[in-house]
Structure formats: structure tokens, C-alpha cells
PDB file of N, CA and C in Angstrom:
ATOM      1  N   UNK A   1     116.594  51.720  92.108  1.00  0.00           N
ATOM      2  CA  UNK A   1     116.847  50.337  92.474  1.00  0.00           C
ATOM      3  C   UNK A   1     117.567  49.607  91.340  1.00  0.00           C
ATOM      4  N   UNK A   2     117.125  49.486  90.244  1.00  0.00           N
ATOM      5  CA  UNK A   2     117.791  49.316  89.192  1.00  0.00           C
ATOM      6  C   UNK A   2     118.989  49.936  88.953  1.00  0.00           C
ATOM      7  N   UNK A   3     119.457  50.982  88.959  1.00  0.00           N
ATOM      8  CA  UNK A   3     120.150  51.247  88.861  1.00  0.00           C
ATOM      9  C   UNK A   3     121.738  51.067  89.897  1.00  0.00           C
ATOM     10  N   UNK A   4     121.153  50.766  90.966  1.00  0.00           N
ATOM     11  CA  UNK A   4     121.984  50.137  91.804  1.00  0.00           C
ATOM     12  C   UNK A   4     122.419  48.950  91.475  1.00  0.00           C
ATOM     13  N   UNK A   5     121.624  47.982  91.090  1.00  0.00           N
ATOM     14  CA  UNK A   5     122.017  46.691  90.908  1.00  0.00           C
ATOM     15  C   UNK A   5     122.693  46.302  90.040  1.00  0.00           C
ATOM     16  N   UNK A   6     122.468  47.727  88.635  1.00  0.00           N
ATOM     17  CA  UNK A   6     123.668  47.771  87.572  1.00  0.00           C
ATOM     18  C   UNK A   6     125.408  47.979  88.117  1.00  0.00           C
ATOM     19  N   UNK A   7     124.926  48.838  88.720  1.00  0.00           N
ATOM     20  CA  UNK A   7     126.013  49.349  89.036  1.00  0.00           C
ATOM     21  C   UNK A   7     127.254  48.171  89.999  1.00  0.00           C
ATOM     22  N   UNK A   8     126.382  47.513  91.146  1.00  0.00           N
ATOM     23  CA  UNK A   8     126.757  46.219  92.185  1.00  0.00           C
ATOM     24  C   UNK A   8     127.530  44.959  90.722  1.00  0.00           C
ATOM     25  N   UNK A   9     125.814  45.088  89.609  1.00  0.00           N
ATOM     26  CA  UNK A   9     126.842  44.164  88.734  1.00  0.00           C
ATOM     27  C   UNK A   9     127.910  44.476  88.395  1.00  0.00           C
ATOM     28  N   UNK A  10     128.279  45.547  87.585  1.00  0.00           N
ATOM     29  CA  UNK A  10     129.712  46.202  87.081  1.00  0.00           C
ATOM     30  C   UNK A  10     130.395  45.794  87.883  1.00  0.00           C
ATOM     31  N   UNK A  11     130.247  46.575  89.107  1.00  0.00           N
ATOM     32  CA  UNK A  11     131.510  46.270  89.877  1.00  0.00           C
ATOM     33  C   UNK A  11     132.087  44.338  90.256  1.00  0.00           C
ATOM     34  N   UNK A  12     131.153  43.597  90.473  1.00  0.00           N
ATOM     35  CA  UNK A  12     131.457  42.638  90.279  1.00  0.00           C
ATOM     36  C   UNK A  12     132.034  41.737  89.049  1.00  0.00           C
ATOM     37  N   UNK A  13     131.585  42.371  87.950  1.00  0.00           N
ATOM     38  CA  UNK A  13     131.924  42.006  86.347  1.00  0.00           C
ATOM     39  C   UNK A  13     133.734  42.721  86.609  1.00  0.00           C
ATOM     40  N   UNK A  14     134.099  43.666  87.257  1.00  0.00           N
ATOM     41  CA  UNK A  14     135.039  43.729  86.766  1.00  0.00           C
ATOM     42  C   UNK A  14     136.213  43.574  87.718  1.00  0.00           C
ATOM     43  N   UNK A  15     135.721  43.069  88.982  1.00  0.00           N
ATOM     44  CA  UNK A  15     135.936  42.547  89.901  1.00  0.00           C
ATOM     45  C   UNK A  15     136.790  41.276  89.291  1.00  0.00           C
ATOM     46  N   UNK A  16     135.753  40.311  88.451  1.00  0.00           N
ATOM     47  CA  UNK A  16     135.777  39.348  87.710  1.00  0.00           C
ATOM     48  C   UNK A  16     137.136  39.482  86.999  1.00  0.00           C
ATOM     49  N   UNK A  17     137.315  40.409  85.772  1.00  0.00           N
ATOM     50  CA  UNK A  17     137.994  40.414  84.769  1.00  0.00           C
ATOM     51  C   UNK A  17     139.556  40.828  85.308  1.00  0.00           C
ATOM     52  N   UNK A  18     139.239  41.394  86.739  1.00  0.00           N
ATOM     53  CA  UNK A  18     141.060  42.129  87.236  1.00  0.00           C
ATOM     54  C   UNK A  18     141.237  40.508  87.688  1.00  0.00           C
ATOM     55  N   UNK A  19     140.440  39.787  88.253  1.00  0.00           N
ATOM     56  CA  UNK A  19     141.004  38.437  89.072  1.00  0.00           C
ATOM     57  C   UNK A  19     141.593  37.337  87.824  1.00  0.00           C
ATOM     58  N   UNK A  20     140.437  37.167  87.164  1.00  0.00           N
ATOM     59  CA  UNK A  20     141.254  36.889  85.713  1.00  0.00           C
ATOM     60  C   UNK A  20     142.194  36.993  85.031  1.00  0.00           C
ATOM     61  N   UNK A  21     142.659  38.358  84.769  1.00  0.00           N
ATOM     62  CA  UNK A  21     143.887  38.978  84.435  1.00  0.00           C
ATOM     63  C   UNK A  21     144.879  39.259  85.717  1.00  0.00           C
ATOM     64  N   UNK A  22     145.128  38.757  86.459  1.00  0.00           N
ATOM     65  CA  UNK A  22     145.359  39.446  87.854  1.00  0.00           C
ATOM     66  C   UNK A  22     147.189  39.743  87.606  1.00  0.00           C
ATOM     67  N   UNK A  23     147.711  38.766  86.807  1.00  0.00           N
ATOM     68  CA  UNK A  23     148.866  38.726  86.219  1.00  0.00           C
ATOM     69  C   UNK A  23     149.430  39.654  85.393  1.00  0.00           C
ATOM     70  N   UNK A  24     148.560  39.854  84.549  1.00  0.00           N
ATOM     71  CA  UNK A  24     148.804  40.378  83.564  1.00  0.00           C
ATOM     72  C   UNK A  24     148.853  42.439  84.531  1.00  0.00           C
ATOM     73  N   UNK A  25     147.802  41.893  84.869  1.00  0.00           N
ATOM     74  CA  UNK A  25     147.611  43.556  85.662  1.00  0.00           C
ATOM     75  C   UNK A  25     149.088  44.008  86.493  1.00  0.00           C
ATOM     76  N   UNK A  26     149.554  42.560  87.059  1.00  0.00           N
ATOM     77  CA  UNK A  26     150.491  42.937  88.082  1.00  0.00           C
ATOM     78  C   UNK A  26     151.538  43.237  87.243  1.00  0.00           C
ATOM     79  N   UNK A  27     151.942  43.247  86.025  1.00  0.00           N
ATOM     80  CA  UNK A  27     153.232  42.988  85.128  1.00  0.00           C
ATOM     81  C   UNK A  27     153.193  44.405  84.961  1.00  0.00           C
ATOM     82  N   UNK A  28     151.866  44.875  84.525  1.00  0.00           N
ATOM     83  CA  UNK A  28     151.290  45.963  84.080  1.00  0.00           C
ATOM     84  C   UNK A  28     151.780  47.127  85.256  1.00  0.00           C
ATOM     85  N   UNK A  29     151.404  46.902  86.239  1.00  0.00           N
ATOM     86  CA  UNK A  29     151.841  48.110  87.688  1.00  0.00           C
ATOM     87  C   UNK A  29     153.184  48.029  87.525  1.00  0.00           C
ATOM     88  N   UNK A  30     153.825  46.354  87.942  1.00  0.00           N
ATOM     89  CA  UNK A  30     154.888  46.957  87.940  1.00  0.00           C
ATOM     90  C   UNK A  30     155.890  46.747  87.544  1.00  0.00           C
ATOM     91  N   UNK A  31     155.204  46.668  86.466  1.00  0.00           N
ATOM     92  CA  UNK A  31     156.624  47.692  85.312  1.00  0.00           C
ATOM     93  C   UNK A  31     157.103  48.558  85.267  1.00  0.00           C
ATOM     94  N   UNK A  32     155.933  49.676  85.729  1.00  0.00           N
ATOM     95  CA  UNK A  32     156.125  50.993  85.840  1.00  0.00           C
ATOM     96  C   UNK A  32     156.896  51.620  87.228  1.00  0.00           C
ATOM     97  N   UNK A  33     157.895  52.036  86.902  1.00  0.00           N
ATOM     98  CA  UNK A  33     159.175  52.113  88.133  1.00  0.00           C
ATOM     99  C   UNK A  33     158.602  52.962  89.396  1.00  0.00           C
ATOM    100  N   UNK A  34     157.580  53.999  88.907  1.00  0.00           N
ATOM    101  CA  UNK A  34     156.989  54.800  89.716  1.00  0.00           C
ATOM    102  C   UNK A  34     155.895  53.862  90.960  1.00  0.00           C
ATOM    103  N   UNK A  35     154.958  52.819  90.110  1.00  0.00           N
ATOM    104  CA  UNK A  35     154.311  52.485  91.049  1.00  0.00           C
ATOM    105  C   UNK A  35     154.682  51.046  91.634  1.00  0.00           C
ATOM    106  N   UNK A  36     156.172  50.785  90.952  1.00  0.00           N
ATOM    107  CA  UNK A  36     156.433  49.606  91.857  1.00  0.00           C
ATOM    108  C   UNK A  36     156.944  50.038  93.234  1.00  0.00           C
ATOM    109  N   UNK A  37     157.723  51.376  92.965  1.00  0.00           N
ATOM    110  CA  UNK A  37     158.323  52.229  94.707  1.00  0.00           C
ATOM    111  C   UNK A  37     157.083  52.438  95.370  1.00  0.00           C
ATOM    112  N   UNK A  38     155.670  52.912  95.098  1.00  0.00           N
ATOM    113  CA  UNK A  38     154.558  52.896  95.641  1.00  0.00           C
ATOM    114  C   UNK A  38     154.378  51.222  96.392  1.00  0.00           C
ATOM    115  N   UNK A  39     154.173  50.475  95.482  1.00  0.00           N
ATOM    116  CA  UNK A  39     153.454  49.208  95.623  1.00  0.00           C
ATOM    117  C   UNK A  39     154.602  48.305  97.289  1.00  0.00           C
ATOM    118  N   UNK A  40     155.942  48.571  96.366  1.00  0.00           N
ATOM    119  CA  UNK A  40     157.125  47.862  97.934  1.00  0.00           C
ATOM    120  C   UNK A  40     156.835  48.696  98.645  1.00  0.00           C
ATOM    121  N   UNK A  41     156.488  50.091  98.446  1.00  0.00           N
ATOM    122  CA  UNK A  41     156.794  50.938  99.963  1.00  0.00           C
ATOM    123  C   UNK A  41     155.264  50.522 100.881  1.00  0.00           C
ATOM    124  N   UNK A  42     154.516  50.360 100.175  1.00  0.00           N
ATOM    125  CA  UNK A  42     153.001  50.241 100.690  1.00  0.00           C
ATOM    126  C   UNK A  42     153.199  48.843 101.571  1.00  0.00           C
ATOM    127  N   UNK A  43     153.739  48.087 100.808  1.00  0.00           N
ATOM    128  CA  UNK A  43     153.676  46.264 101.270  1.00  0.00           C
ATOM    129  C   UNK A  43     154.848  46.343 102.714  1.00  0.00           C
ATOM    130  N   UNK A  44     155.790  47.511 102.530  1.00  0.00           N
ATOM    131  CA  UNK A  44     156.852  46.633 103.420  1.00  0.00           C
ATOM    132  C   UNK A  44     156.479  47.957 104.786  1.00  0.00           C
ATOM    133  N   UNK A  45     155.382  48.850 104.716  1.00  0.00           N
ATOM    134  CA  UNK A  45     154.919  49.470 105.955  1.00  0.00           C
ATOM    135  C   UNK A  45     153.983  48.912 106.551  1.00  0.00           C
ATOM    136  N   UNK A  46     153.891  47.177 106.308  1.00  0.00           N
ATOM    137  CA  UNK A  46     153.112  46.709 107.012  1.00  0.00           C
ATOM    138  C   UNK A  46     153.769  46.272 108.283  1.00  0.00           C
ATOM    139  N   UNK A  47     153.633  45.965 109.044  1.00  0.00           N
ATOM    140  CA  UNK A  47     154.575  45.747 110.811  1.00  0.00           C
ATOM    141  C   UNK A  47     155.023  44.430 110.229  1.00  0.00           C
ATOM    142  N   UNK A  48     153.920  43.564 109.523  1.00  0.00           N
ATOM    143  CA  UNK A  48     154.383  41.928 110.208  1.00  0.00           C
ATOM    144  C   UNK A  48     155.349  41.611 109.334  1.00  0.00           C
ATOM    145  N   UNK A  49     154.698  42.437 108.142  1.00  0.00           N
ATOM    146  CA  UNK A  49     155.838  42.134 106.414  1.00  0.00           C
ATOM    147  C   UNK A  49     157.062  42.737 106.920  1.00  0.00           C
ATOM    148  N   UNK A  50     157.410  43.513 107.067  1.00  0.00           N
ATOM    149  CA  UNK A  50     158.199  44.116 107.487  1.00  0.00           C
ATOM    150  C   UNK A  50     159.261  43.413 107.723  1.00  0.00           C
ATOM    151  N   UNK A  51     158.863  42.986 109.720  1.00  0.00           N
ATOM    152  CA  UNK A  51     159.783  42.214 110.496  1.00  0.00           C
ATOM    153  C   UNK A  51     160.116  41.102 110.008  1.00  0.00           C
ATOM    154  N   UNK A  52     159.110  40.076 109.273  1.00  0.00           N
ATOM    155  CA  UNK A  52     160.078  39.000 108.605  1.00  0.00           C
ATOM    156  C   UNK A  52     160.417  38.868 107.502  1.00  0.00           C
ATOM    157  N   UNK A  53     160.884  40.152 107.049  1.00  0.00           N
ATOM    158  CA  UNK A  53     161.593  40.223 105.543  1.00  0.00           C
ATOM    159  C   UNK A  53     162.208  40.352 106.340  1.00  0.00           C
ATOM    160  N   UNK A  54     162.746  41.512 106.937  1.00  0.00           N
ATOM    161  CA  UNK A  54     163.884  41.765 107.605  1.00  0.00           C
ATOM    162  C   UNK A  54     164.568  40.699 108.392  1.00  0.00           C
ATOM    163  N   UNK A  55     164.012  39.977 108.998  1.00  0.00           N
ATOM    164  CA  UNK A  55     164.287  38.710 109.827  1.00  0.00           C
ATOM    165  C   UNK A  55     164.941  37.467 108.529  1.00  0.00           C
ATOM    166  N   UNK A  56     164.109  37.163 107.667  1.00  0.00           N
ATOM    167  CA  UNK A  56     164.694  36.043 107.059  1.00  0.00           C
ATOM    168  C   UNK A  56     165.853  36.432 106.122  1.00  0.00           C
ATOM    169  N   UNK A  57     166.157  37.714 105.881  1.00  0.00           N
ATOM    170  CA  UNK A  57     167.761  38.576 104.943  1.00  0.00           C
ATOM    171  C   UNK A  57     168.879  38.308 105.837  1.00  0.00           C
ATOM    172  N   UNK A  58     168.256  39.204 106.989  1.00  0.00           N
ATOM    173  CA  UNK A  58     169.444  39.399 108.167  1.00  0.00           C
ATOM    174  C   UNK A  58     169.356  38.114 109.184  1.00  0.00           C
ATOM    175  N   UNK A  59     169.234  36.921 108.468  1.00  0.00           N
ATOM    176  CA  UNK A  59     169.000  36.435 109.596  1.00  0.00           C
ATOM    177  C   UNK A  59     170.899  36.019 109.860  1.00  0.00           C
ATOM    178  N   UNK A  60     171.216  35.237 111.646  1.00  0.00           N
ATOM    179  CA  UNK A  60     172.514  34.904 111.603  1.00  0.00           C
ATOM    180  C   UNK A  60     172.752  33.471 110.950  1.00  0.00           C
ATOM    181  N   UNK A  61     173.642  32.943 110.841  1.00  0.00           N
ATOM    182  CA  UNK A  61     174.739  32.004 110.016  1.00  0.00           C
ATOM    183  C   UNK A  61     173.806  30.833 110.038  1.00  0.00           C
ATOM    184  N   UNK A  62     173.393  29.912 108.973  1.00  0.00           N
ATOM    185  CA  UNK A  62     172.909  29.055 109.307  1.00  0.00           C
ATOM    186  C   UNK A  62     173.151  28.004 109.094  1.00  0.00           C
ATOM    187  N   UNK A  63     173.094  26.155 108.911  1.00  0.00           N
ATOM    188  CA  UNK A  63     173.268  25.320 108.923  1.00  0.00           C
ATOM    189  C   UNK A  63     173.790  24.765 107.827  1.00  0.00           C
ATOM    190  N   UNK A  64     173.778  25.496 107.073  1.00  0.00           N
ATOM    191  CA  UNK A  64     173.496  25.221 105.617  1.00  0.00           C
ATOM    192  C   UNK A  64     175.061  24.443 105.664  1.00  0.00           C
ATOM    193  N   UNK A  65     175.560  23.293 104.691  1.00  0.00           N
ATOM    194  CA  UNK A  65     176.751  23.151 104.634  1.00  0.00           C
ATOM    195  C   UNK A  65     176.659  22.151 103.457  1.00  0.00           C
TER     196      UNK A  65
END
């Protein structure tokens, strides 16, 4: 029992310290060229991400003037 609850803490303690640093962590991934192709390929096989990236790049001609 104890030992569970160590463990529930940790994980929350460091739960804590990535949300804290959450920046610093992200600079940290991706920097690294390997897991930023991981990290876009992961984000943009989502359906919804996807369609409106794709939608707001390609979108047609707009008002702008």
C-alpha cells in the first residue's frame, strides 16, 4: 500500500516538473531532427489536424487587399 502511494506520488511529482518545464522540454524534443519527424508525423495523422492544416494552406484566393 505504501508503496503504491509512493509510487502515484512520483508520478505526480513529475507530472509536476514536465508541466513546469513544459517549454523547455519541447525545445528539448524538438530540436532533435529525428523526433521532431516523429512528433509532425504523429500530430498531422490526426483526421481533424490534418484537414484544417490542409484547408487553411490550400485554401482559395482570399479578400485580403
Amino acid at each position: 500500500m505504501i508503496r503504491k502511494m509512493i509510487s502515484i506520488f512520483m508520478v505526480g511529482l513529475a507530472g509536476y516538473f514536465l508541466f513546469e518545464n513544459r517549454y523547455r522540454v519541447m525545445n528539448v524534443l524538438l530540436g532533435n531532427r529525428f523526433l521532431r519527424r516523429v512528433a509532425v508525423g504523429s500530430f498531422m495523422g490526426l483526421p481533424g489536424v490534418r484537414s484544417k492544416m490542409l484547408q487553411s494552406v490550400f485554401s482559395g484566393p482570399s479578400d485580403f487587399q
